[in-house]
Every structure is written in structure tokens, then in C-alpha cells.
Protein backbone atom coordinates (compact mmCIF):
# COMPACT_ATOMS: atom_id res chain seq x y z
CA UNK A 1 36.77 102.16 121.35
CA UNK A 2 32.98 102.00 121.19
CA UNK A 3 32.03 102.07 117.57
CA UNK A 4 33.94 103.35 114.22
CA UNK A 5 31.65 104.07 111.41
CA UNK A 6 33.25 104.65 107.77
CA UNK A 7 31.74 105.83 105.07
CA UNK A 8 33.72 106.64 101.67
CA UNK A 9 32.68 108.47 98.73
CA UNK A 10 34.44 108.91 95.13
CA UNK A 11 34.05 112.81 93.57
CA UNK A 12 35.40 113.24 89.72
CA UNK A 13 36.67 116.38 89.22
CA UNK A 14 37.55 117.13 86.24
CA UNK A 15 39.81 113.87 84.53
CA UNK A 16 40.81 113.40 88.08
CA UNK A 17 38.98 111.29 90.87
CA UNK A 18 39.25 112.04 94.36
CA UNK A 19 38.11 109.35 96.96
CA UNK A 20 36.76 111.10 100.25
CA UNK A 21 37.12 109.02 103.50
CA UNK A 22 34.33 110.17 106.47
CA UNK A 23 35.35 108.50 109.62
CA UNK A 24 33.12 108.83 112.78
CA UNK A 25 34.57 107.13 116.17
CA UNK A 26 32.69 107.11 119.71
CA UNK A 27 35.32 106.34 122.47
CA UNK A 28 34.68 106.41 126.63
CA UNK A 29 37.31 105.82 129.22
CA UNK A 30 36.61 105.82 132.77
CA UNK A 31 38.92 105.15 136.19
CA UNK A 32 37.54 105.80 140.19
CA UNK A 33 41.71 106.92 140.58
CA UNK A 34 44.44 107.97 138.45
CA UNK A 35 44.63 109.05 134.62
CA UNK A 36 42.41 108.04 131.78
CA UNK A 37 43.68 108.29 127.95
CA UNK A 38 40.76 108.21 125.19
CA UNK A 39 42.74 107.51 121.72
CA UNK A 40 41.17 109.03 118.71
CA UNK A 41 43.81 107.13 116.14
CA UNK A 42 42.43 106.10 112.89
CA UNK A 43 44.64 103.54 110.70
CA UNK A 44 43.73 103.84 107.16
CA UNK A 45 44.61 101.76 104.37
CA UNK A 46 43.16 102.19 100.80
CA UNK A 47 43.70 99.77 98.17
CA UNK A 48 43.66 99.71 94.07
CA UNK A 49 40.73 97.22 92.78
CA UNK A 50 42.96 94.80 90.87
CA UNK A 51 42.06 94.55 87.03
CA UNK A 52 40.49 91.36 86.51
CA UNK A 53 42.03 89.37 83.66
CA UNK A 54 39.87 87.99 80.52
């Protein structure tokens, strides 16, 4: 893996909120003999912000 850009974005559509994940991933793989595997897996975890307490 080269480089993994993220960028997320939040859309409200009507009472409901929708978070959009764009994930953009650059991978090279390269062998003088044999087989060469270029993964293009993506892990994601999102998390709820917590609720500070007063």
C-alpha cells in the first residue's frame, strides 16, 4: 500500500443523517518471477462522539 486518502462527509436528509465515507487507495506490486497480489481491502471503523458530561 502506497497511500490511503479518506475523506468523510455528513448529509441530513430529512430528520435522518447519513455519514458518507470516500476512500481513495494507490497500491503497486511488482516481482521479476512468479505471482504478484495487489490488496484493495479497506478496514473501516466509525465511532459515536461520546456526550461530554457538565
Amino acid at each position: 500500500m502506497i497511500r490511503t486518502h479518506v475523506k468523510t462527509y455528513k448529509h441530513r436528509v430529512g430528520k435522518h443523517t447519513y455519514v458518507v465515507v470516500n476512500i481513495y487507495q494507490t497500491a503497486t506490486a511488482k516481482a521479476a518471477q512468479g505471482n504478484v497480489l495487489a490488496s484493495n481491502a479497506v478496514n473501516v471503523r466509525i465511532y459515536r462522539k461520546r456526550k461530554r458530561k457538565a
